[in-house]
N, C-alpha and C. Protein backbone atom coordinates (compact mmCIF):
# COMPACT_ATOMS: atom_id res chain seq x y z
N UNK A 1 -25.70 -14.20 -22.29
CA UNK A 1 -24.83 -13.47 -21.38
C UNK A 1 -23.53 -13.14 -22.12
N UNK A 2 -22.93 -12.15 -21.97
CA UNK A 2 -21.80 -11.41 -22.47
C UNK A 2 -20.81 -11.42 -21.80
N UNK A 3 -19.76 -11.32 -22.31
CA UNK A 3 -18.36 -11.75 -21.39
C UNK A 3 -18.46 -10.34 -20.25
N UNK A 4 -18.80 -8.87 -20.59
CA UNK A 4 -19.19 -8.10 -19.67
C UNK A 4 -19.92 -8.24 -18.47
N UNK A 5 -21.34 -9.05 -18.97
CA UNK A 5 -22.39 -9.36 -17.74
C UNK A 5 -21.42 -11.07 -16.87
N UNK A 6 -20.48 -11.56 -17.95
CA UNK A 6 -20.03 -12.73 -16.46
C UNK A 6 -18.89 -12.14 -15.84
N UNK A 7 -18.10 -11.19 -16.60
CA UNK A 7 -17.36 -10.42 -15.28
C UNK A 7 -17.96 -9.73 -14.73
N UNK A 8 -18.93 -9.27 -15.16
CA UNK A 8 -19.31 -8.63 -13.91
C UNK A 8 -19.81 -9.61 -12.22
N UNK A 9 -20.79 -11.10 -12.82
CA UNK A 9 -21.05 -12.11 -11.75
C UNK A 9 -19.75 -11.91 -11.08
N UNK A 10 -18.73 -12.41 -12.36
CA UNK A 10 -17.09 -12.63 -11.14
C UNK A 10 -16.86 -11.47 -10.05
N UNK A 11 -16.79 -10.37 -10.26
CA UNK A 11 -16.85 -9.22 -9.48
C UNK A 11 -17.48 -9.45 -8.49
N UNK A 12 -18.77 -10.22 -8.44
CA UNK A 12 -19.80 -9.79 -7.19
C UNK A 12 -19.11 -10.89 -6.50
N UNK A 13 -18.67 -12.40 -6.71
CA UNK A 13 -18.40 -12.99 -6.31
C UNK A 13 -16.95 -12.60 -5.37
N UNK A 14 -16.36 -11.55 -6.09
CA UNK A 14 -14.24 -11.50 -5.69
C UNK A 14 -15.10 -10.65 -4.80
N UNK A 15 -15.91 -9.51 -4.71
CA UNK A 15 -16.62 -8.45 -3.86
C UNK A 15 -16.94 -9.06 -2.57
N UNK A 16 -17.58 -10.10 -2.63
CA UNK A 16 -18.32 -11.07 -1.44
C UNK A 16 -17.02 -11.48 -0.84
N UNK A 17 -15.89 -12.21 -1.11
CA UNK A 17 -15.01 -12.79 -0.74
C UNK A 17 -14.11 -11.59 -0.10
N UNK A 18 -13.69 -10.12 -0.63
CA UNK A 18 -13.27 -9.42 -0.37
C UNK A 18 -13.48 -9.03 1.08
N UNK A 19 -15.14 -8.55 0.72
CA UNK A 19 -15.87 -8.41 2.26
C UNK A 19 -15.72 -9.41 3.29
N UNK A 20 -15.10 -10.37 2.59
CA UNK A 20 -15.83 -10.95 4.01
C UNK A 20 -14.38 -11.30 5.05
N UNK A 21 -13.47 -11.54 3.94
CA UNK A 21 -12.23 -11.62 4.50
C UNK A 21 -11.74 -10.19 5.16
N UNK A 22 -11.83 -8.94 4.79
CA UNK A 22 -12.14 -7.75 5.41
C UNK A 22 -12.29 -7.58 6.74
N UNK A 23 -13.89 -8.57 6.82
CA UNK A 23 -14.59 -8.93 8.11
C UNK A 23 -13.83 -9.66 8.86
N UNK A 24 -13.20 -10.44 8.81
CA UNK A 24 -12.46 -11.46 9.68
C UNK A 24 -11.13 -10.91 9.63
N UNK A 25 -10.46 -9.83 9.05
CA UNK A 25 -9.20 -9.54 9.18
C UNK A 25 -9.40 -8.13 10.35
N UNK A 26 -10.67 -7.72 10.17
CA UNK A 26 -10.98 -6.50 10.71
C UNK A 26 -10.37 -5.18 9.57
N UNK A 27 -10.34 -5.63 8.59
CA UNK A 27 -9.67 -4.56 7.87
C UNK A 27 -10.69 -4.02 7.39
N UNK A 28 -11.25 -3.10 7.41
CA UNK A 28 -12.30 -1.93 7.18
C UNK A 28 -12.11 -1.42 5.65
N UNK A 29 -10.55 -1.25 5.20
CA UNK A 29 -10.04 -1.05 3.91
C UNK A 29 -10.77 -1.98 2.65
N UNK A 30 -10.45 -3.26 3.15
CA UNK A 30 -10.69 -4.53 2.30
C UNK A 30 -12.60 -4.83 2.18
N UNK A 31 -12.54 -4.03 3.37
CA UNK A 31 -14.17 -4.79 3.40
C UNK A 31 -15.16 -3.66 2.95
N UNK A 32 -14.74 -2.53 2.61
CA UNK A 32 -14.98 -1.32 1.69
C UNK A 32 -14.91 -1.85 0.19
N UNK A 33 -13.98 -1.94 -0.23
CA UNK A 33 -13.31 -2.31 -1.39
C UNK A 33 -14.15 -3.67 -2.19
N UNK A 34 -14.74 -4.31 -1.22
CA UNK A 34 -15.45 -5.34 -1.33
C UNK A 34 -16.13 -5.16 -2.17
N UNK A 35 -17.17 -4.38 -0.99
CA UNK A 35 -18.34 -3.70 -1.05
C UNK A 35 -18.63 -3.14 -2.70
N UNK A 36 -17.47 -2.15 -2.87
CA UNK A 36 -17.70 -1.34 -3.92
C UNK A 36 -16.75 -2.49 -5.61
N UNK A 37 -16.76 -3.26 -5.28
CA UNK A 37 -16.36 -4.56 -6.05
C UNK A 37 -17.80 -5.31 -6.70
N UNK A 38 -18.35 -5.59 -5.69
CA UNK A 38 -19.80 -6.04 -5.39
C UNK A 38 -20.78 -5.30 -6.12
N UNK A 39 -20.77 -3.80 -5.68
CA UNK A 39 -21.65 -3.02 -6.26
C UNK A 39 -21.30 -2.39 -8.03
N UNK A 40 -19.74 -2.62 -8.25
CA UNK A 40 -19.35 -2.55 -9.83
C UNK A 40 -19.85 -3.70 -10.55
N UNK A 41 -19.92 -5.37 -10.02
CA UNK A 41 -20.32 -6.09 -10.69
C UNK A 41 -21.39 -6.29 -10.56
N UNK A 42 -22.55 -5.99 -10.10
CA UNK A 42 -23.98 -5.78 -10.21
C UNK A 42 -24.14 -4.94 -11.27
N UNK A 43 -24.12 -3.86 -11.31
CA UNK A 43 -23.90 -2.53 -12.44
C UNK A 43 -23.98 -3.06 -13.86
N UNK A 44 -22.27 -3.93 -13.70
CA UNK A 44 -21.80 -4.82 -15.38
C UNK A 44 -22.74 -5.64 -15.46
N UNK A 45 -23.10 -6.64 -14.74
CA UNK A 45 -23.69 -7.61 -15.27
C UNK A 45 -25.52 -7.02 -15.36
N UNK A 46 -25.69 -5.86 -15.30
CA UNK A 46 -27.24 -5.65 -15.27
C UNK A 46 -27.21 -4.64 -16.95
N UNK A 47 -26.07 -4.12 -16.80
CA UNK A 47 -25.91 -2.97 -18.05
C UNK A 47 -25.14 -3.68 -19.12
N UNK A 48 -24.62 -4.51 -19.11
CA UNK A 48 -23.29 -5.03 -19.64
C UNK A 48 -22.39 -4.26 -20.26
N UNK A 49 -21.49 -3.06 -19.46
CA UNK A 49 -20.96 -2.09 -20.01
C UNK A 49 -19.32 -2.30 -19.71
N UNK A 50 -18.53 -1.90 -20.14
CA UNK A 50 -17.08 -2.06 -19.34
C UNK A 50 -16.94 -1.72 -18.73
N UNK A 51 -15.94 -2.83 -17.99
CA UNK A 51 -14.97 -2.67 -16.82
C UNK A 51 -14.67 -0.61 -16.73
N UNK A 52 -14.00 0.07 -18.03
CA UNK A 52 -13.93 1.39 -17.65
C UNK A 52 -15.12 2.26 -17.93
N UNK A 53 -16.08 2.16 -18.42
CA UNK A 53 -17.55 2.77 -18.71
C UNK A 53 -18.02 2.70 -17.10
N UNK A 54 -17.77 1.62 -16.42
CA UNK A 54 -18.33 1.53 -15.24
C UNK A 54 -18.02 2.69 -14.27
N UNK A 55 -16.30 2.23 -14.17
CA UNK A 55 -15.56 2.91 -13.28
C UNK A 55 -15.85 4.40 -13.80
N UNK A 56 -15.82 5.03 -14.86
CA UNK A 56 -16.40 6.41 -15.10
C UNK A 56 -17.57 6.33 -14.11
N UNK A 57 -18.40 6.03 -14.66
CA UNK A 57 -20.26 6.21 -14.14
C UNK A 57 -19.90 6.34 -12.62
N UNK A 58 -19.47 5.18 -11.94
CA UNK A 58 -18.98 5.28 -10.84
C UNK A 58 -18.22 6.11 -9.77
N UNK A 59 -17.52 7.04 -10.44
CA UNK A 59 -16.31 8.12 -10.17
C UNK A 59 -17.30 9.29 -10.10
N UNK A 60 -18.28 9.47 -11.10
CA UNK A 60 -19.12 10.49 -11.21
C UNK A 60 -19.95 10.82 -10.05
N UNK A 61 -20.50 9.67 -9.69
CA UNK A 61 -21.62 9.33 -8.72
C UNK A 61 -21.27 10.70 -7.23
């Protein structure tokens, strides 16, 4: 594993926590943000690409 593919785990993990606190704040903002936290560190840790390689690919979409 590559320092890319364990930030990326960290991501899914801050993503999950994001969401969920989101959920219980009712903040729709946060629990978006999560979401798409979640779905950047799945990405890294499957591709092991950077943090900004991602966010490109991502922006594109």
């Amino acid at each position: 594993m590559n320092s890319d593919q364990f930030e990326g785990k960290w991501k899914q993990i801050k993503g999950d926590f994001k969401k969920k606190y989101g959920e219980i704040t009712d903040d729709e903002y946060t629990e978006a943000e999560g979401n798409f936290d979640k779905l950047a560190g799945k990405v890294q840790e499957r591709y092991g690409k950077s943090k900004e390689d991602l966010k490109n690919e991502i922006d594109s979409w």
